[in-house]
Structures are given as C-alpha cells and as structure tokens.
Protein backbone atom coordinates (compact mmCIF):
# COMPACT_ATOMS: atom_id res chain seq x y z
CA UNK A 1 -18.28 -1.74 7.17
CA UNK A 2 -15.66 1.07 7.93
CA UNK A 3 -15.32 1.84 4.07
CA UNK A 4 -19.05 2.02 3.68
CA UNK A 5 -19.35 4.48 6.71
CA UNK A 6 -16.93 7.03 5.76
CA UNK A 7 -18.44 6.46 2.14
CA UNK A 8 -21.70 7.32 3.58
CA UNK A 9 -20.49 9.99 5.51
CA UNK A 10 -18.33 11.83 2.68
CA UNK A 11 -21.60 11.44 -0.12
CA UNK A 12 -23.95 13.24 3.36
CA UNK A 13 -21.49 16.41 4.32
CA UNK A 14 -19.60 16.82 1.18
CA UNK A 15 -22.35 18.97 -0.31
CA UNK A 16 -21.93 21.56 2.33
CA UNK A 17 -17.89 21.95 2.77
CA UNK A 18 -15.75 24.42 0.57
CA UNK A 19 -13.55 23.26 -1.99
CA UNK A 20 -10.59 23.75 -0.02
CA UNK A 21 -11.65 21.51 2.68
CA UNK A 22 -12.42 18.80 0.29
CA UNK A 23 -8.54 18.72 -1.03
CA UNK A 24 -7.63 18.79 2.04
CA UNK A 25 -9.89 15.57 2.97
CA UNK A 26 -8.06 14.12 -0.20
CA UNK A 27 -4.68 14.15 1.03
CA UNK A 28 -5.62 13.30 4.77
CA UNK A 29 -7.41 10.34 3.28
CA UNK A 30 -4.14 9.17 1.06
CA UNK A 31 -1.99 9.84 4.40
CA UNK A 32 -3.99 8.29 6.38
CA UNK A 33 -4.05 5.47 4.53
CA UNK A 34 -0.65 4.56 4.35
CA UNK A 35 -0.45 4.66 8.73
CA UNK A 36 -3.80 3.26 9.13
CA UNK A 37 -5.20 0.74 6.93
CA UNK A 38 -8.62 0.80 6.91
CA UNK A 39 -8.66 4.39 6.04
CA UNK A 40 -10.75 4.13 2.78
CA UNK A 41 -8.30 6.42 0.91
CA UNK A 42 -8.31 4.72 -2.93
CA UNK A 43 -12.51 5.16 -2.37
CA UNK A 44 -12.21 9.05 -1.32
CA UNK A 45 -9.71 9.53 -4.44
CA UNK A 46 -12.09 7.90 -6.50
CA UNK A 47 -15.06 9.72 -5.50
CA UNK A 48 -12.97 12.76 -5.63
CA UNK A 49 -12.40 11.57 -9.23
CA UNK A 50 -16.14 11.44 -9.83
CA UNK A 51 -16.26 15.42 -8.34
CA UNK A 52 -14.04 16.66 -11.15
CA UNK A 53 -16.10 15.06 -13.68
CA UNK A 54 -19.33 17.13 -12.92
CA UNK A 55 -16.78 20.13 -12.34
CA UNK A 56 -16.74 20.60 -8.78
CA UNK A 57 -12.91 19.88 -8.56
CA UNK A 58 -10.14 20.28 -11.07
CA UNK A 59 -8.15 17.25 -12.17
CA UNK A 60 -4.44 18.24 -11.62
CA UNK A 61 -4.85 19.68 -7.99
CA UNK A 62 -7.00 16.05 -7.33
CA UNK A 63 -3.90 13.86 -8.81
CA UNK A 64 -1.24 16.24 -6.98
CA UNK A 65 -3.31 16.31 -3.50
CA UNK A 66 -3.74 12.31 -3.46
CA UNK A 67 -0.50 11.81 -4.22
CA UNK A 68 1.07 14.17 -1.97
CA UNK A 69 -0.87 12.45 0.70
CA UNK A 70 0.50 9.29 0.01
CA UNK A 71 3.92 9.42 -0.58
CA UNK A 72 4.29 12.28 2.84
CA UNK A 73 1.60 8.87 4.60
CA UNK A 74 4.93 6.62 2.70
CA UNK A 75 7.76 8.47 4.21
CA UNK A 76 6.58 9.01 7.75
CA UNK A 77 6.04 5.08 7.95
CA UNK A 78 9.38 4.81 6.41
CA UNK A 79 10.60 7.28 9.62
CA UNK A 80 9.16 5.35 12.33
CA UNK A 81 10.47 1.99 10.76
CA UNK A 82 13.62 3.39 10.56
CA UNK A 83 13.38 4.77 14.03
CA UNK A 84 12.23 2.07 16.25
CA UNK A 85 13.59 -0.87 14.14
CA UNK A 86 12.15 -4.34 13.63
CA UNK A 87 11.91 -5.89 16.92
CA UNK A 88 10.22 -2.94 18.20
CA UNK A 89 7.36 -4.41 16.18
CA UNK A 90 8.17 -7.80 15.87
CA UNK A 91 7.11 -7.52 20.29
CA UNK A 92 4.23 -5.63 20.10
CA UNK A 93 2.58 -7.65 17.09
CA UNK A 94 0.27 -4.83 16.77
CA UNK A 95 -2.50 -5.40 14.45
CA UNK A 96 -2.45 -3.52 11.62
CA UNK A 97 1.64 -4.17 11.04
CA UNK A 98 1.30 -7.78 12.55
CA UNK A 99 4.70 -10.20 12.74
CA UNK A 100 3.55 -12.23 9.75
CA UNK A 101 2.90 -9.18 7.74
CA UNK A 102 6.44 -8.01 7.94
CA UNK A 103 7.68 -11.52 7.71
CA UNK A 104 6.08 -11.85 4.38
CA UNK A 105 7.13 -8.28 3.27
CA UNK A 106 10.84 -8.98 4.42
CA UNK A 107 10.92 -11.92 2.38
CA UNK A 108 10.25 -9.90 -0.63
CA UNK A 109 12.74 -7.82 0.19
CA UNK A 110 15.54 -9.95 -0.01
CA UNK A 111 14.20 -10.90 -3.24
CA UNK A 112 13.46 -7.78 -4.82
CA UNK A 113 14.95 -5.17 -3.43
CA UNK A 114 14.09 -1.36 -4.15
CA UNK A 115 11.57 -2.82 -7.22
CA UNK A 116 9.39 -3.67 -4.43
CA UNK A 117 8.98 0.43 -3.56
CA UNK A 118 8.37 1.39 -7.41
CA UNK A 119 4.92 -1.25 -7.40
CA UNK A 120 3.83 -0.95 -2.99
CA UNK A 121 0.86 1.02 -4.44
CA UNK A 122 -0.76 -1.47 -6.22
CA UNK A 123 0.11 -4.09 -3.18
CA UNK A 124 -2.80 -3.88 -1.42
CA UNK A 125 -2.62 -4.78 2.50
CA UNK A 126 1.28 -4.65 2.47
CA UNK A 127 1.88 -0.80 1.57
CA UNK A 128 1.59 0.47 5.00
CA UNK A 129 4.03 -2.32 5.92
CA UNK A 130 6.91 -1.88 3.06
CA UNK A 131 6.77 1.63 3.77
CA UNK A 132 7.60 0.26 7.46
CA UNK A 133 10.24 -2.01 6.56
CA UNK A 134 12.17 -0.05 4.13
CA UNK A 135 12.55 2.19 7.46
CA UNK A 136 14.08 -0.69 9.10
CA UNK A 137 16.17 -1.76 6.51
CA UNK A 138 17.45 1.81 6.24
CA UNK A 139 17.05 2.02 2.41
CA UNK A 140 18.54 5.00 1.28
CA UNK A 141 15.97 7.97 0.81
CA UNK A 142 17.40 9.70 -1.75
CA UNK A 143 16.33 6.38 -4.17
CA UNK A 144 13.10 5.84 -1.88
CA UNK A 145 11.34 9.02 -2.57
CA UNK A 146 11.46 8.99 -6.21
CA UNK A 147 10.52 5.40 -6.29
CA UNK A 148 7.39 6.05 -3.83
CA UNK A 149 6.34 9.13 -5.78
CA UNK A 150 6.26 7.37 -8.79
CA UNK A 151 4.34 4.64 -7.22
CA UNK A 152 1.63 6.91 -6.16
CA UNK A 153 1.87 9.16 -9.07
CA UNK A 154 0.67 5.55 -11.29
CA UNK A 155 -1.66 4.07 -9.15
CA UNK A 156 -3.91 7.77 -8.54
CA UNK A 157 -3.44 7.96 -12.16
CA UNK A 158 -5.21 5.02 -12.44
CA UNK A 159 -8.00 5.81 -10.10
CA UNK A 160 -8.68 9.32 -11.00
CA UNK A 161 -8.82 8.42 -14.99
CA UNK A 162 -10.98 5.68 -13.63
CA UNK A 163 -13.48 7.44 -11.91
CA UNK A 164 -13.43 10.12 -13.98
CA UNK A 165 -14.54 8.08 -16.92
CA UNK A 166 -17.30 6.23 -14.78
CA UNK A 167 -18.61 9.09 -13.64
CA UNK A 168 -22.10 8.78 -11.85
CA UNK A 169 -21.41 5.01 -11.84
CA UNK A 170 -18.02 5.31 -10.05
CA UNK A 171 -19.12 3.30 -7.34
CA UNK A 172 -18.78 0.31 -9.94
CA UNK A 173 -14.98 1.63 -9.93
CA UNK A 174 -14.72 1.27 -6.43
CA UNK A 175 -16.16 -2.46 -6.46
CA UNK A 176 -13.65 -3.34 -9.02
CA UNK A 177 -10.91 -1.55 -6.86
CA UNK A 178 -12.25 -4.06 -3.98
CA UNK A 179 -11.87 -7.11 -6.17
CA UNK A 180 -8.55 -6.26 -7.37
CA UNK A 181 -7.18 -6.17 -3.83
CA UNK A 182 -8.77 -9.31 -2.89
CA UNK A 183 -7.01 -10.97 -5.93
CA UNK A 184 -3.69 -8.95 -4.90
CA UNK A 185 -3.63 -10.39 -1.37
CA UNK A 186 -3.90 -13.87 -2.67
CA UNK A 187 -1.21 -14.37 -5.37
CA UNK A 188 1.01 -12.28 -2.92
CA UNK A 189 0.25 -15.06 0.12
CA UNK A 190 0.42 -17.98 -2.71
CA UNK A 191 3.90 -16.42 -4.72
CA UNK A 192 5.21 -16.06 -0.64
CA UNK A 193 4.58 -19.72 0.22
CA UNK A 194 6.16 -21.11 -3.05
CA UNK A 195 9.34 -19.06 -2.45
CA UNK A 196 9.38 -20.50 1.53
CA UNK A 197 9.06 -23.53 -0.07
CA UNK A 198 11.56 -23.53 -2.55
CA UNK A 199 14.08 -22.39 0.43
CA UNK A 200 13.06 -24.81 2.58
CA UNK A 201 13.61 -27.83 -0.34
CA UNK A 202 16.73 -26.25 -0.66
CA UNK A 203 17.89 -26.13 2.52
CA UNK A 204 16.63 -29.88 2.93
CA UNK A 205 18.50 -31.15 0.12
CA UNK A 206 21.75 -29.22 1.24
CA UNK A 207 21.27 -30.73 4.38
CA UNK A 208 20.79 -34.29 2.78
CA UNK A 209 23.74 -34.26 1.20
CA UNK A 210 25.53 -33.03 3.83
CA UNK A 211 24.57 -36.23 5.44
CA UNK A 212 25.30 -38.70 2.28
CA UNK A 213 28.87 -36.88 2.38
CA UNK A 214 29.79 -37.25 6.50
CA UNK A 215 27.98 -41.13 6.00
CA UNK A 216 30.34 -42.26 3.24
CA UNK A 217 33.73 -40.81 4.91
C-alpha cells in the first residue's frame, strides 16, 4: 500500500519538479531505504530508469545518484550499529530491525563473514539490518565501503538497465522486482533454519556422546 502511494504520488508531481529535484528524490529514496524499509527506493530507481529512456534524465548521473544514496543510507546504519551496539536493539525490538531479524543476520555472519556485505543489496528485507550489524560487529570500514559500493553499484546496475530496456512497461520491472524479494526472503528464512538445525544436531550428538563416554567410565 505504501509502495503504491509514493508510486502514485511520484507518476502525479514528477511532471512539474526540475531535474535537479528529481536526482535529488533519487538518492533520498536509496538513503532512505537503507534506514527505513518501506521506503520504495528500488521502485523510484526504476522509474527513474524509465525517465532516462524518454530523455528526461541522463543515465550516469541516475546510476551515480542511486548509488550514492545507498551506500551513504549503508554507512550511517553501519554508524549507529556501531554506536549503540547490539543490546541496544536487542531491548527495544523495534520493528523494522526486530530481535529475530538480527538473529538471523548474525547467524550469517559467523558464517560468511565480509561476503555477506559484497551481495546485502540483492538481500531483500535484511539490508537495512547487515548494514546494522556490521556496525556492531565493528567490521573494519576501510574493507566495508568498497564492499557496499560495489554492492549497490551491481544491484542499480541491474535496475536501471532494467527499466531502461522496459521502458513504458517498467512497471512490469517493478512486479518482477516484487517477486524476486518475496523468493529472496524465503530461501534466506529456509537456508537459516537448516543451518540452526545442523548446529543444533550437532550440538545434540556432542552432547550424546558426552553421555555414552561419562556412562561407560
């Protein structure tokens, strides 16, 4: 409903701003995003995309103002995760960065490591929160920002060559983009569960044993 509004609203006053004022709607949009959630950004880029194909904007400044947007959106997470720390937020439970989330996201963490920055992009539903947690895990910055740029630099690739193509039928784009996340969010939750379940089988058989060994002495 919130996507469709701002959709609605963008397509109704677009018409009438400078050019100026629409880049700099484009990088609020991909900051945005990455501190509040339900900002729409991927739609705006997309749309954005669909403004340089009828020549309204130019490509390059597009790609470089959506990606500024989210990798400075990327890094001031990362700040306030590195600021206030985990249990800060592990308390407060707030909604959009909710216990479970950062559970989840710490889980692939230990597992991955810094590869988890390079692809939080195209994680859908867990960027604003690895941006959070590599705060909190005080990852170094100096391999963060690279990693995050080039995240952001591929995925608004993706979504400006995609809308760009579509043209008047970007909208299409945009339902696919919907999809995609959808299908993200599930074989993240189902990969999460079989690694807690691997540990947990692990720990149980450790803990059998340790039993078989204490029974027979």
């Amino acid at each position: 409903m919130f996507e469709n509004f701002s959709l609605d609203y963008l397509l109704e006053t677009v018409k009438n701003l400078d050019t100026i004022w629409i880049y700099v709607i484009i990088f609020f949009s991909g900051y945005l995003e990455n501190c509040i959630p339900p900002i729409p950004g991927d739609t705006v880029t997309v749309f954005a995309a669909y403004m340089v194909g009828i020549g309204r904007l130019n490509y390059f400044l597009v790609f470089a103002t959506a990606t500024a947007g989210n990798l400075s959106g990327f890094m001031t997470m990362y700040q306030i995760g590195r600021h206030f720390g985990k249990d800060f937020f592990f308390k407060r439970n707030f909604k959009f960065f909710p216990k479970e989330s950062i559970e989840k996201t710490e889980t692939w963490f230990n597992k991955y490591g810094y590869r988890i920055i390079l692809f939080n992009r195209f994680m859908s539903g867990l960027r604003s929160v690895i941006s959070i947690f590599a705060g909190m895990a005080h990852l170094k910055r100096r391999k963060i920002i690279p990693l995050a740029l080039l995240s952001a630099c591929m995925w608004d690739g993706v979504l400006i060559y995609g809308g760009y193509l579509l043209g008047d039928n970007w909208q299409y784009f945009d339902s696919i983009l919907q999809r995609y996340n959808t299908i993200v969010v599930t074989v993240l939750i189902l990969v999460i569960a079989v690694v807690v379940i691997k540990r947990l089988m692990a720990r149980y058989k450790t803990k059998t044993k340790a039993n078989r060994n204490n029974a027979d002495e």
